[in-house]
Protein backbone atom coordinates (compact mmCIF):
# COMPACT_ATOMS: atom_id res chain seq x y z
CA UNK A 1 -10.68 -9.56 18.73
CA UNK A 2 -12.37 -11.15 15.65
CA UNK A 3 -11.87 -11.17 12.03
CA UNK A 4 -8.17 -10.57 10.44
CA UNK A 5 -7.16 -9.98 7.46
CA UNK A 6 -4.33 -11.74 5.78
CA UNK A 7 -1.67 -9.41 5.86
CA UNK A 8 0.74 -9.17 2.35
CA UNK A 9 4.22 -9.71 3.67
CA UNK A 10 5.63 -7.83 0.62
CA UNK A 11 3.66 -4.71 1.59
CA UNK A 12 5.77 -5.23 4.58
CA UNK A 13 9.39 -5.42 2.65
CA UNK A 14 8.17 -3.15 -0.12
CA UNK A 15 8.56 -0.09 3.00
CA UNK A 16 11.21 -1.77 5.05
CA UNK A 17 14.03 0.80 3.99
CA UNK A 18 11.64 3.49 5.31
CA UNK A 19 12.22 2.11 8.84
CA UNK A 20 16.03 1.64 8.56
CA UNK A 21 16.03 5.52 7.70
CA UNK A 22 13.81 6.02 10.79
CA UNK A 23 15.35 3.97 13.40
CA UNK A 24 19.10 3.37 11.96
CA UNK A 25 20.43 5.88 13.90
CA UNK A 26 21.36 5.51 17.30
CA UNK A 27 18.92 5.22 19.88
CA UNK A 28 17.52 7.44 23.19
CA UNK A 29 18.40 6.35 26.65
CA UNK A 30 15.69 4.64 27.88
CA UNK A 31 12.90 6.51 29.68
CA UNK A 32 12.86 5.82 33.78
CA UNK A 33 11.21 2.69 33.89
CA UNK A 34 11.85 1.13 30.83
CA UNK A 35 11.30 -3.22 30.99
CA UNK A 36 13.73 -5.19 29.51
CA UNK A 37 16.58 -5.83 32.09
CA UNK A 38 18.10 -9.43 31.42
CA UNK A 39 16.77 -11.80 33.66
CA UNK A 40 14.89 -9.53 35.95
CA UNK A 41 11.72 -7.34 35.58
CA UNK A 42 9.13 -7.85 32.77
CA UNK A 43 9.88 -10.69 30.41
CA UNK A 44 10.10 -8.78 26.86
CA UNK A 45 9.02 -11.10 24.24
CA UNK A 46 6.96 -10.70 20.48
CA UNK A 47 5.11 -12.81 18.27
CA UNK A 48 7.27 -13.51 15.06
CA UNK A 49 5.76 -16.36 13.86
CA UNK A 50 3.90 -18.84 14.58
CA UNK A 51 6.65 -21.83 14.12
CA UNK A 52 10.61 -22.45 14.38
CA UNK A 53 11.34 -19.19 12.17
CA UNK A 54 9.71 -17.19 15.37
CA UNK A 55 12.75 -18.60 17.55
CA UNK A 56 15.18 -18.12 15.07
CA UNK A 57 13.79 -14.46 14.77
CA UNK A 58 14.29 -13.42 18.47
CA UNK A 59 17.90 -13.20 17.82
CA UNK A 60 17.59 -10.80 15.08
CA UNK A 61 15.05 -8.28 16.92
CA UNK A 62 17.36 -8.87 20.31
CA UNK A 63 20.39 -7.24 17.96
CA UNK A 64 18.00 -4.59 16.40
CA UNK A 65 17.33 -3.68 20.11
CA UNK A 66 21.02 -3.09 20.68
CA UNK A 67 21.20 -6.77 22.85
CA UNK A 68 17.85 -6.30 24.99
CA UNK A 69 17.27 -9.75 26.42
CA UNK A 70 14.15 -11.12 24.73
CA UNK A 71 12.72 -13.87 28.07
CA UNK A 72 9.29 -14.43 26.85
CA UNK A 73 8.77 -16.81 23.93
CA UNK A 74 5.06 -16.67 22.50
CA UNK A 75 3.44 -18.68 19.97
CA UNK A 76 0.01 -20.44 19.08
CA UNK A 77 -1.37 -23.90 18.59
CA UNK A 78 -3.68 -23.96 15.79
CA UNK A 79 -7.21 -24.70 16.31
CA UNK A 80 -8.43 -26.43 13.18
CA UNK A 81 -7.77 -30.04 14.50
CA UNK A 82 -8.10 -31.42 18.20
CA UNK A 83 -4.79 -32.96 17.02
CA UNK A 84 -3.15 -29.74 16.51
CA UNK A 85 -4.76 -29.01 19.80
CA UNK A 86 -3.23 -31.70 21.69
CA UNK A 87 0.23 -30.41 20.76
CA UNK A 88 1.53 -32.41 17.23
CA UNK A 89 3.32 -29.35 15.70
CA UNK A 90 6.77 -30.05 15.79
CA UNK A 91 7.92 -26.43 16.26
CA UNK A 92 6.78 -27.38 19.99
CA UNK A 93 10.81 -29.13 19.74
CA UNK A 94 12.42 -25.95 18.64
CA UNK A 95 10.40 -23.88 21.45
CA UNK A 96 11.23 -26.29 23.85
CA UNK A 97 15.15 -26.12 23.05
CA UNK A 98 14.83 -21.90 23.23
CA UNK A 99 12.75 -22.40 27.06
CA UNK A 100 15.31 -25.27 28.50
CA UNK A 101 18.71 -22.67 27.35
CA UNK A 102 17.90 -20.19 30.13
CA UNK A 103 16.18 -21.37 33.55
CA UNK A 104 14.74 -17.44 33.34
CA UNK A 105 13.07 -17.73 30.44
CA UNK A 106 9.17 -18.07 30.08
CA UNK A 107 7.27 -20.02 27.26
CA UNK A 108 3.72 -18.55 25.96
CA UNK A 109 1.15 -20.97 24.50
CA UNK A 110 -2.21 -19.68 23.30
CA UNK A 111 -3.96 -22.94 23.36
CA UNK A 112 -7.85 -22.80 21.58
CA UNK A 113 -10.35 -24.69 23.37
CA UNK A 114 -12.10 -26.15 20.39
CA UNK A 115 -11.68 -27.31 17.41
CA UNK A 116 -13.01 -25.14 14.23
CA UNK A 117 -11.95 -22.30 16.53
CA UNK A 118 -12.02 -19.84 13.22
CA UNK A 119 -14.69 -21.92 10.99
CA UNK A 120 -17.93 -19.05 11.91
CA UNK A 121 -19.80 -21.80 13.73
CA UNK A 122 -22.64 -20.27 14.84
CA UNK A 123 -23.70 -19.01 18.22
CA UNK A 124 -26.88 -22.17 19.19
CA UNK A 125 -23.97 -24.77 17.91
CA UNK A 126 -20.78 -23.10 20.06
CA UNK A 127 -23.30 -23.24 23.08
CA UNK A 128 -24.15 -26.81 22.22
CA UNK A 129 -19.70 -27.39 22.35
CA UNK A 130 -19.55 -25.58 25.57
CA UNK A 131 -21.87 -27.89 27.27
CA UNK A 132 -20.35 -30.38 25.83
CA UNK A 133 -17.01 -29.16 27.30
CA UNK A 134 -18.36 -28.64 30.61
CA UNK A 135 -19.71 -31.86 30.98
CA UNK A 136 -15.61 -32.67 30.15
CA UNK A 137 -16.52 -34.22 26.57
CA UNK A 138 -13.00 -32.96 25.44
CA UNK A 139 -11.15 -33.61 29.04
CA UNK A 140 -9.08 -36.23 27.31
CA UNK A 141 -7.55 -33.68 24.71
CA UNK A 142 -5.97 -31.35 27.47
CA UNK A 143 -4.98 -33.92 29.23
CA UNK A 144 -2.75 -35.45 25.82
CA UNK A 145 -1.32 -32.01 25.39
CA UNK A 146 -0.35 -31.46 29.05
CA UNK A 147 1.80 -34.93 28.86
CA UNK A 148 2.95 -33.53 25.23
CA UNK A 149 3.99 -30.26 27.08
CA UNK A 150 5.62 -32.24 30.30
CA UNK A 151 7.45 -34.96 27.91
CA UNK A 152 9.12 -31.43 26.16
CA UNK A 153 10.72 -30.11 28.93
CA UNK A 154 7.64 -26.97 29.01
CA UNK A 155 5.95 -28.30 32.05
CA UNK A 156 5.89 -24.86 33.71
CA UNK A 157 4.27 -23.61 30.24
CA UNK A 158 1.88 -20.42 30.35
CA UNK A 159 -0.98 -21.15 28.66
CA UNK A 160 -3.10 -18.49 27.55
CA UNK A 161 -6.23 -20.73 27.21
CA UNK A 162 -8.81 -19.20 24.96
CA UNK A 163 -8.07 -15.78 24.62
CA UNK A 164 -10.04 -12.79 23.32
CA UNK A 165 -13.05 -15.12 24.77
CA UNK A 166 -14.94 -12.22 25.33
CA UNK A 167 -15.17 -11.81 21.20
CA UNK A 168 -17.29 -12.07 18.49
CA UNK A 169 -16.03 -14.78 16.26
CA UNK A 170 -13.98 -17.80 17.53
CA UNK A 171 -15.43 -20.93 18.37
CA UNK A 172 -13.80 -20.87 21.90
CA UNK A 173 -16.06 -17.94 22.74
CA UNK A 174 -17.89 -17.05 26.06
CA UNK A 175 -21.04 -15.02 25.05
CA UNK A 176 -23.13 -18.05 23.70
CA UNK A 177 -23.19 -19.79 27.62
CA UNK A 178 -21.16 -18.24 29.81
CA UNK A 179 -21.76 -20.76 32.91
CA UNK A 180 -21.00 -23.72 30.55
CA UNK A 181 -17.65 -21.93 29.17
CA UNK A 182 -16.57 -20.93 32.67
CA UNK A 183 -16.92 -24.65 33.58
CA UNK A 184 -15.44 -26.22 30.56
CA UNK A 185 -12.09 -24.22 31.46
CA UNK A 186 -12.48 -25.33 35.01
CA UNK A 187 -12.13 -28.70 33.43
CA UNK A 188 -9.73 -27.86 31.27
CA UNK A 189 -7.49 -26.51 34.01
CA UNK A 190 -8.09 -29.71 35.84
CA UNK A 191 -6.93 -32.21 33.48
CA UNK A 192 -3.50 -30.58 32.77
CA UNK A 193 -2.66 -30.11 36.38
CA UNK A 194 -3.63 -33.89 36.96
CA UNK A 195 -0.53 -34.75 34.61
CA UNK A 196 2.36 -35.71 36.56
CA UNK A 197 5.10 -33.51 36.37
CA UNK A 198 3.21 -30.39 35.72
CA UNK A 199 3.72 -26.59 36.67
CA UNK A 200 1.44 -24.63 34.27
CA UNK A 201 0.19 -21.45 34.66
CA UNK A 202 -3.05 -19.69 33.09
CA UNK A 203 -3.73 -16.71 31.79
CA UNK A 204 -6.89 -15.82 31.32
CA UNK A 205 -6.43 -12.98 28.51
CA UNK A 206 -9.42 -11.03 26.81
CA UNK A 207 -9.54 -8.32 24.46
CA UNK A 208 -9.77 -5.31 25.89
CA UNK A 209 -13.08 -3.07 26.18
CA UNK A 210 -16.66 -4.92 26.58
CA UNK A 211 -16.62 -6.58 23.12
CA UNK A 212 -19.83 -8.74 23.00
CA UNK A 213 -19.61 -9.45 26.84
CA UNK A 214 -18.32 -7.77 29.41
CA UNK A 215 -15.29 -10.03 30.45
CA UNK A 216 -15.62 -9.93 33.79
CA UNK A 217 -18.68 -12.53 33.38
CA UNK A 218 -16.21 -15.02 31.36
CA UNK A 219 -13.94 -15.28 34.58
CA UNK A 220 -14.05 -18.51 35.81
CA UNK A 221 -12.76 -17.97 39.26
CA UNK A 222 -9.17 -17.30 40.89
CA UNK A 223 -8.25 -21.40 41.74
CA UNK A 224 -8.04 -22.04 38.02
CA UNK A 225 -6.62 -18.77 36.67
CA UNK A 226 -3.15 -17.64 37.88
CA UNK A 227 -2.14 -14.64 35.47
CA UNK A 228 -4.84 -12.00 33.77
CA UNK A 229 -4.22 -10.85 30.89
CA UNK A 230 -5.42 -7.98 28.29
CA UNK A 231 -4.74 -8.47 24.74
CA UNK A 232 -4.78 -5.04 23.81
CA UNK A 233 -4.41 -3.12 20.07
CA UNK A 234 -4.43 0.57 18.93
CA UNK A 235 -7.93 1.18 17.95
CA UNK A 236 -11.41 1.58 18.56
CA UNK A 237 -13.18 1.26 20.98
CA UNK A 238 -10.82 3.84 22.85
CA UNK A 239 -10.04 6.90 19.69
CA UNK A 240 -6.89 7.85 22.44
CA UNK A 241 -4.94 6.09 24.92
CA UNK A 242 -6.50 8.04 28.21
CA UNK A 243 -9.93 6.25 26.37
CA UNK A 244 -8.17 2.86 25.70
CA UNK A 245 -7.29 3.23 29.59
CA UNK A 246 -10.71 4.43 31.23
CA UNK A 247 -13.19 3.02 29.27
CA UNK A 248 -15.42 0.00 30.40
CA UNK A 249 -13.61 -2.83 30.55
CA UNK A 250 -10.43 -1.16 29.55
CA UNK A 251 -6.99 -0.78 30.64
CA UNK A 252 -7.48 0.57 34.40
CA UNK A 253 -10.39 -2.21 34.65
CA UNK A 254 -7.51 -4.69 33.80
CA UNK A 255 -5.28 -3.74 36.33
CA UNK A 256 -8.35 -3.16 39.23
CA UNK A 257 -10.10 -6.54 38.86
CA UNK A 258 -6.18 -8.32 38.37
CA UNK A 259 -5.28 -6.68 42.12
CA UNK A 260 -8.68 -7.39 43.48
CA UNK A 261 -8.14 -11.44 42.73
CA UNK A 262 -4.35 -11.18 43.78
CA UNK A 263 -2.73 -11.77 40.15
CA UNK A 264 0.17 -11.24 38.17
CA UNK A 265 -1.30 -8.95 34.84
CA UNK A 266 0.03 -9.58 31.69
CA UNK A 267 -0.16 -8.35 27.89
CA UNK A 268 -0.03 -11.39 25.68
CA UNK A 269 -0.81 -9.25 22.06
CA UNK A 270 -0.95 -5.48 21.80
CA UNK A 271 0.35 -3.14 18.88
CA UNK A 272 -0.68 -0.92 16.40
CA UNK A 273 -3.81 -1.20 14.02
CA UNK A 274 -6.70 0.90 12.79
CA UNK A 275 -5.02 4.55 13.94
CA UNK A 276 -1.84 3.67 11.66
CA UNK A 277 1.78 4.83 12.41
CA UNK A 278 0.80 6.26 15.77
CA UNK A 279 4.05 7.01 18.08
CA UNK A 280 2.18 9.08 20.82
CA UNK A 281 -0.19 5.51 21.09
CA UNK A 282 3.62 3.05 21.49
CA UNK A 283 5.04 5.77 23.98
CA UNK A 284 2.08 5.23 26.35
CA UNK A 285 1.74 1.81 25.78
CA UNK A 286 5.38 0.89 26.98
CA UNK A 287 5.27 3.56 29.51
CA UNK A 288 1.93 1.73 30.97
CA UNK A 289 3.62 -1.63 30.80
CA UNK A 290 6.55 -0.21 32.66
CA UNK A 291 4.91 1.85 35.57
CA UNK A 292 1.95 -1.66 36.03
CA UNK A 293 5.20 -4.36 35.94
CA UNK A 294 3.29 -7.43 34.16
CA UNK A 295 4.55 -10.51 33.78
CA UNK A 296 5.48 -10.47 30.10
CA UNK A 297 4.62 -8.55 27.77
CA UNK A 298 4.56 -9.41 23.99
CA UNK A 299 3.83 -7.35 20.62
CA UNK A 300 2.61 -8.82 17.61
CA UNK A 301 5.22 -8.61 15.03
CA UNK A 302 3.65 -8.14 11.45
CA UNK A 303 1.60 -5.48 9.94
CA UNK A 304 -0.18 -3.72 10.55
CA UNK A 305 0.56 -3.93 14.23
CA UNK A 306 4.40 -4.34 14.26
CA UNK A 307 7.44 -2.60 14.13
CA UNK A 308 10.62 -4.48 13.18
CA UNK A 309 9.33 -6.61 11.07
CA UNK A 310 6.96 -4.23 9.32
CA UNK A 311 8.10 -1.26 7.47
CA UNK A 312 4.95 1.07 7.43
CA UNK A 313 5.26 2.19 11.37
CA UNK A 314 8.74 4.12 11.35
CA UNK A 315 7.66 6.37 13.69
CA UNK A 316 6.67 3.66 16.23
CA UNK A 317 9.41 1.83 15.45
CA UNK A 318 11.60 4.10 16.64
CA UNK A 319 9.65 4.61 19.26
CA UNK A 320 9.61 1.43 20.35
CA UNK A 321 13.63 0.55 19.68
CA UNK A 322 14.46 3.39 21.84
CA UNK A 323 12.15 2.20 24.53
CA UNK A 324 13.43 -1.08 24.85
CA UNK A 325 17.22 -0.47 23.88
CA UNK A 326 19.92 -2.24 25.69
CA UNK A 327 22.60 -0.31 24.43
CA UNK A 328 24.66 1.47 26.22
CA UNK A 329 24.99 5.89 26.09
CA UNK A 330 22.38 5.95 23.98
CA UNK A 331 23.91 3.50 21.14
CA UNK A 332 22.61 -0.32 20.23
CA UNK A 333 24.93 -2.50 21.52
CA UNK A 334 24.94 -4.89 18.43
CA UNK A 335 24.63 -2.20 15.63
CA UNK A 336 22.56 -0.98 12.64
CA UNK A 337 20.24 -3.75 11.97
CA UNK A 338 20.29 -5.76 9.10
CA UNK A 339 18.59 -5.33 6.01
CA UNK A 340 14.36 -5.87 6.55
CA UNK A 341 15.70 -6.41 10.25
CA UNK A 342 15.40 -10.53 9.21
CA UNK A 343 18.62 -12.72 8.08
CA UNK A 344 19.00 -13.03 4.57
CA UNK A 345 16.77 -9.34 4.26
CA UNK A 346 13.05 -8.15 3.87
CA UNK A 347 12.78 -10.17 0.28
CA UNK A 348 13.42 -12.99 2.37
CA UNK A 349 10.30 -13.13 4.13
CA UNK A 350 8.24 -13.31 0.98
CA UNK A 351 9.31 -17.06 1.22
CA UNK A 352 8.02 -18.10 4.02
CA UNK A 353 5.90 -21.07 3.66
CA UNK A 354 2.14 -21.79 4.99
CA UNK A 355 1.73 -24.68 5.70
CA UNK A 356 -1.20 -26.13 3.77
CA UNK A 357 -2.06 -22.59 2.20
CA UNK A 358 -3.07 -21.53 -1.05
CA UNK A 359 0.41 -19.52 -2.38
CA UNK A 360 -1.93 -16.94 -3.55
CA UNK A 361 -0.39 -14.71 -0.98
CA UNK A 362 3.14 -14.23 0.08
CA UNK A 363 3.52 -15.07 3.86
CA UNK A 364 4.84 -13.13 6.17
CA UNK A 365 5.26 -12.84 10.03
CA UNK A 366 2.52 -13.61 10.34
CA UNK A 367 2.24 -17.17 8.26
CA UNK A 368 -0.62 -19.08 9.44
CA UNK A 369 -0.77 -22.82 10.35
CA UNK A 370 -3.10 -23.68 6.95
CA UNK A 371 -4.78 -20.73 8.22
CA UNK A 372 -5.66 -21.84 11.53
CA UNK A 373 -2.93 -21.03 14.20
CA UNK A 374 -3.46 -17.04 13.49
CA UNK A 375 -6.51 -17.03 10.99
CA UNK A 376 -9.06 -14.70 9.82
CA UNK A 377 -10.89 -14.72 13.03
CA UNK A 378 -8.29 -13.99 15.14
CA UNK A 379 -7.71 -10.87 16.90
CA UNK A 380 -4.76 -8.62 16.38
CA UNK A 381 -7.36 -7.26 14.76
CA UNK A 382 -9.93 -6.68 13.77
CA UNK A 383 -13.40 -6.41 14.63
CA UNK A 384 -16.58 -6.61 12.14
């Protein structure tokens, strides 16, 4: 998806209390199905943020989910430097420590595939990048952040290697030469297995529905791609679910072309957006997740599209908590959550820091990387 707005965190807190009277109460047995079983099943995980605070986090929406075992562990590298690209945040040490606790556990990296991945470049000079890429002008970058990966302790990493490629605005998109794009993740894929040590796996991840190519025309072939997945949010194209699920390109499309090539599926970002506070939309979504067993499946934390850390879905929320509840006759095993859901309470995320940002916003959740790890052209989103 393309184009996100920077989302207030302190319209976030300002409704938090709403969800705590919404979802404070004991929660509903699960429904038959339900993911979420430690160490077995579909590995539950969300984006929190985009650093160390997302680790720290996991804890907190574990106990807000009455103990359910939170195995997948998803972040982002940002895409404004090749630098950034080859691995240099240092949160990479903090998600390495969470992955090497528990041999069950699986690490998600989106990794861009160009630099100025949210910088509008337009279409005639991204086609000029892919060429470049394919004729492995940027090998030596992948290859830097596999050995960064491997010297961490994440060598069996999943790497979610330019998602929503099917899209409109990042820099890492297909439409401007497919052929050249397909081959520049071939190469891509090449380098980081040739690092010793390695056991990566790929996801190859678009948005859901045709976007501004069908994806099926991105997908560079089944010996360099070993998970697809479907980043998918609550909005058009798709006004309901049953839509969301039939349309081209959608949801069943997913699933069909993932059996035809023999892969695992997986849903690296879905969640709420343009159709609000929707809880019929978060009771199909789980119940699709649960009845098509992906690998992992992670929701993106923040508002709009969130529901522990934002306050405005309380209908979803609950939802969602009693979907994924660990607890035990219908009652969270670790108690009310706290206040905001966060340690130290929902003013508390109005001080989160960005990195090289302006300050003219308070960052939440979602706090971006100077603006480049989650940006304005990313997904969870939005589409122009």
């Amino acid at each position: 998806m393309s184009r996100r707005g920077r989302w207030m965190a302190g319209a976030c807190a300002s409704t938090a209390a709403v969800v705590l009277l919404a979802t404070g109460g004991a929660p509903a047995p699960a429904p038959h199905g339900a993911v979420g079983g430690p160490g077995k099943g579909v590995a539950v995980g969300a984006y929190l943020h985009y650093g160390s605070p997302g680790v720290d986090r996991m804890q907190g929406l574990s106990h807000w989910l009455g103990g359910t075992d939170l195995r997948a562990g998803h972040t982002y590298l940002p895409g404004d430097t090749w630098t950034n690209i080859e691995g240099a945040p240092d949160s990479l040490h903090t998600w390495a420590q969470w992955r090497k606790e528990r041999s069950d556990r699986l690490f998600v990296l989106n990794v861009p595939m160009l630099d100025q991945n949210e910088a509008g470049v337009p279409d005639a000079r991204v086609a000029e990048l892919l060429r470049a890429g394919a004729e492995g002008a940027y090998d030596h970058h992948f290859r830097r952040l596999a050995g960064r990966l491997v010297s961490l302790g994440l060598q069996d990493t999943v790497i979610v290697l330019g998602w929503e490629m099917n899209g409109f605005n990042y820099t890492h998109r297909c439409k401007p030469d497919p052929e050249s794009w397909k081959q520049y993740w071939r190469n891509i894929v090449s380098s980081m297995r040739s690092v010793q040590g390695q056991r990566f796996r790929f996801d190859f991840a678009p948005n859901r529905g045709p976007d501004s190519i069908g994806w099926t025309k991105c997908y560079p072939g089944d010996d360099v791609v070993d998970i697809i997945g479907m980043d998918s949010y609550d909005q058009p194209p798709g006004e309901s679910f049953e839509e969301q699920v039939t349309q081209p390109y959608g949801l069943q499309q997913h699933v069909d072309f993932a059996r035809a090539h023999g892969k695992r599926i997986s849903y690296p970002e879905w969640g709420l957006f343009r159709n609000g506070d929707n809880a019929e939309y978060m009771r199909d979504m789980l119940a699709w997740i649960a009845d098509h067993k992906p690998l992992y499946q992670s929701i993106t934390d923040y508002c709009p599209h969130g529901v522990w850390q934002c306050g405005q879905n309380p209908r979803s929320a609950q939802v969602f908590r009693e979907f994924l509840s660990a607890g035990r006759d219908g009652r969270p095993a670790g108690g009310p959550p706290r206040p905001g859901g966060l340690p130290g309470g929902a003013a508390g995320r109005a001080g989160d820091g960005v990195p090289g940002g302006t300050g003219r916003e308070a960052a939440g959740p979602d706090a971006l990387w100077g603006g480049s790890a989650l940006g304005a052209a990313t997904g969870p989103g939005a589409r122009n």
